[in-house]
Protein backbone atom coordinates (compact mmCIF):
# COMPACT_ATOMS: atom_id res chain seq x y z
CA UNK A 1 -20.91 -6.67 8.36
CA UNK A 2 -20.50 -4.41 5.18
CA UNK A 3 -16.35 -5.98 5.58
CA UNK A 4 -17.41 -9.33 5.75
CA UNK A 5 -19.99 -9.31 3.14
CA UNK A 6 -17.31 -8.24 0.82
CA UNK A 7 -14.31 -10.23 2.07
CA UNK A 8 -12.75 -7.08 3.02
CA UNK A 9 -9.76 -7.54 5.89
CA UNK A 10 -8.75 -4.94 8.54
CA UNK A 11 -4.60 -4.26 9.33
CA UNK A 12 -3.94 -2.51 12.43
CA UNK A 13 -0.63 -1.23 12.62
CA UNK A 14 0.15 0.25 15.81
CA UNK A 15 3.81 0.34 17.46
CA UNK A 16 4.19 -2.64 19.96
CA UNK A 17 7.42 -2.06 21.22
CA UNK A 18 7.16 1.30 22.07
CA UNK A 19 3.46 2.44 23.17
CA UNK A 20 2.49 5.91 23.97
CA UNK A 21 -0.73 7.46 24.88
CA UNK A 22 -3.18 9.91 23.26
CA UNK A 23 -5.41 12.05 25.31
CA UNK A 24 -8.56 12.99 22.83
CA UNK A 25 -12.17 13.59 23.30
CA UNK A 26 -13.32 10.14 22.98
CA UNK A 27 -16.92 10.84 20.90
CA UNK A 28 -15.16 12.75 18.33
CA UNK A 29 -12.14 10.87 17.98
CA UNK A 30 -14.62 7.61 17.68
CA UNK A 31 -16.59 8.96 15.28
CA UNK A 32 -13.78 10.46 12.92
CA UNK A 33 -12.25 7.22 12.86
CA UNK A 34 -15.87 4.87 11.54
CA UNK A 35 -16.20 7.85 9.01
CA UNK A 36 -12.94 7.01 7.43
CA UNK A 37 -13.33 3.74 7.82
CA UNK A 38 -16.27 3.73 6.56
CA UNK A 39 -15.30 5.89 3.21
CA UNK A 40 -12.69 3.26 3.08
CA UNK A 41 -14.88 0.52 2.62
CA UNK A 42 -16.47 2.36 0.46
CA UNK A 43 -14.17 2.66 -2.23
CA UNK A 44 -12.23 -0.73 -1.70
CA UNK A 45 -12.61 -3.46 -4.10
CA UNK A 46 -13.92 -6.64 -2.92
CA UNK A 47 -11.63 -8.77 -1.16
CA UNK A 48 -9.59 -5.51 -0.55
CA UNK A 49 -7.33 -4.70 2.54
CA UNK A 50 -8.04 -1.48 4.65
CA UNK A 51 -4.92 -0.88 7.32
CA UNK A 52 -5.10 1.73 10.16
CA UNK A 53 -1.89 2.99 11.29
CA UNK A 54 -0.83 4.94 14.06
CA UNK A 55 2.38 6.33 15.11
CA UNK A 56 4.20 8.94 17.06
CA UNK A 57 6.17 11.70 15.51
CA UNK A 58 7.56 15.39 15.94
CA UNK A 59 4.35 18.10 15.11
CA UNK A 60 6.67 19.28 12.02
CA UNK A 61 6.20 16.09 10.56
CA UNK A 62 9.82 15.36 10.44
CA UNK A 63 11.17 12.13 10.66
CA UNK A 64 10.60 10.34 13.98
CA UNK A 65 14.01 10.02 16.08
CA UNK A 66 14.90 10.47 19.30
CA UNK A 67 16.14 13.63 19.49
CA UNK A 68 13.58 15.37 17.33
CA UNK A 69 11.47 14.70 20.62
CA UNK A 70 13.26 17.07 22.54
CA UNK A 71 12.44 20.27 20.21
CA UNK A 72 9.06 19.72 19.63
CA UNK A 73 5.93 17.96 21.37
CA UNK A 74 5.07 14.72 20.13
CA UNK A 75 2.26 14.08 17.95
CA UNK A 76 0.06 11.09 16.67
CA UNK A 77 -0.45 10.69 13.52
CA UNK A 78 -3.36 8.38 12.29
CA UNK A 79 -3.60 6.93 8.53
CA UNK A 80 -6.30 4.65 6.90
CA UNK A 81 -5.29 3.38 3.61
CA UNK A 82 -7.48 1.57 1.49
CA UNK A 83 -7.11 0.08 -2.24
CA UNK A 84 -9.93 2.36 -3.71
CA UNK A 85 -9.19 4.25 -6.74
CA UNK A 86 -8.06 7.48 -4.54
CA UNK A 87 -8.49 11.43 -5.49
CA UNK A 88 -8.05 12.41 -8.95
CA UNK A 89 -4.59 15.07 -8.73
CA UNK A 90 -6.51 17.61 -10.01
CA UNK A 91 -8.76 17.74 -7.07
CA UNK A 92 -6.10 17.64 -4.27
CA UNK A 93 -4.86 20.89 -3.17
CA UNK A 94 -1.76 22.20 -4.84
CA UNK A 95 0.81 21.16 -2.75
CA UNK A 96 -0.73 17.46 -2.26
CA UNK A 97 -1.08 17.17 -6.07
CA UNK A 98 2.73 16.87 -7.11
């Protein structure tokens, strides 16, 4: 309702083509996901976009291909983006600040 109220719309981007599945407690993964979506709202300018992504990568982070697969697990990773004003540099941890 809070969304609506201020014309804000949702993007889900989730990979169609290519699904894969997450096993996660449930509770805690639901209620991780409405707090960020809820801090999201709350910084995001009226008539403002919020997108949730999700995709499957390598746990080093690397870049997702085929063969990075078959040297280390898989791993989901989960972004909200929002069009808030974001974290001052200064109060991101050094090596998130550059």
């Amino acid at each position: 309702s809070e969304a609506q109220a201020r014309h804000i719309k949702f993007h889900l981007a989730v990979p169609r083509d290519d699904p894969f599945v997450i096993t996660v407690d449930s509770r805690r993964m639901q209620r991780v996901l409405i707090n960020l979506v809820h801090n999201a709202l709350k910084y995001s300018p009226p008539h403002g976009v919020v997108t949730l992504s999700i995709q499957a990568g390598p746990i080093d982070g690397s870049e997702c291909a085929d063969q990075a697969f078959e040297h280390s697990p898989p791993t989901a990773y989960i972004s909200i983006e929002d069009e808030g004003p974001g974290i001052e540099p200064d109060d991101l941890p050094p090596h998130m600040g550059q």
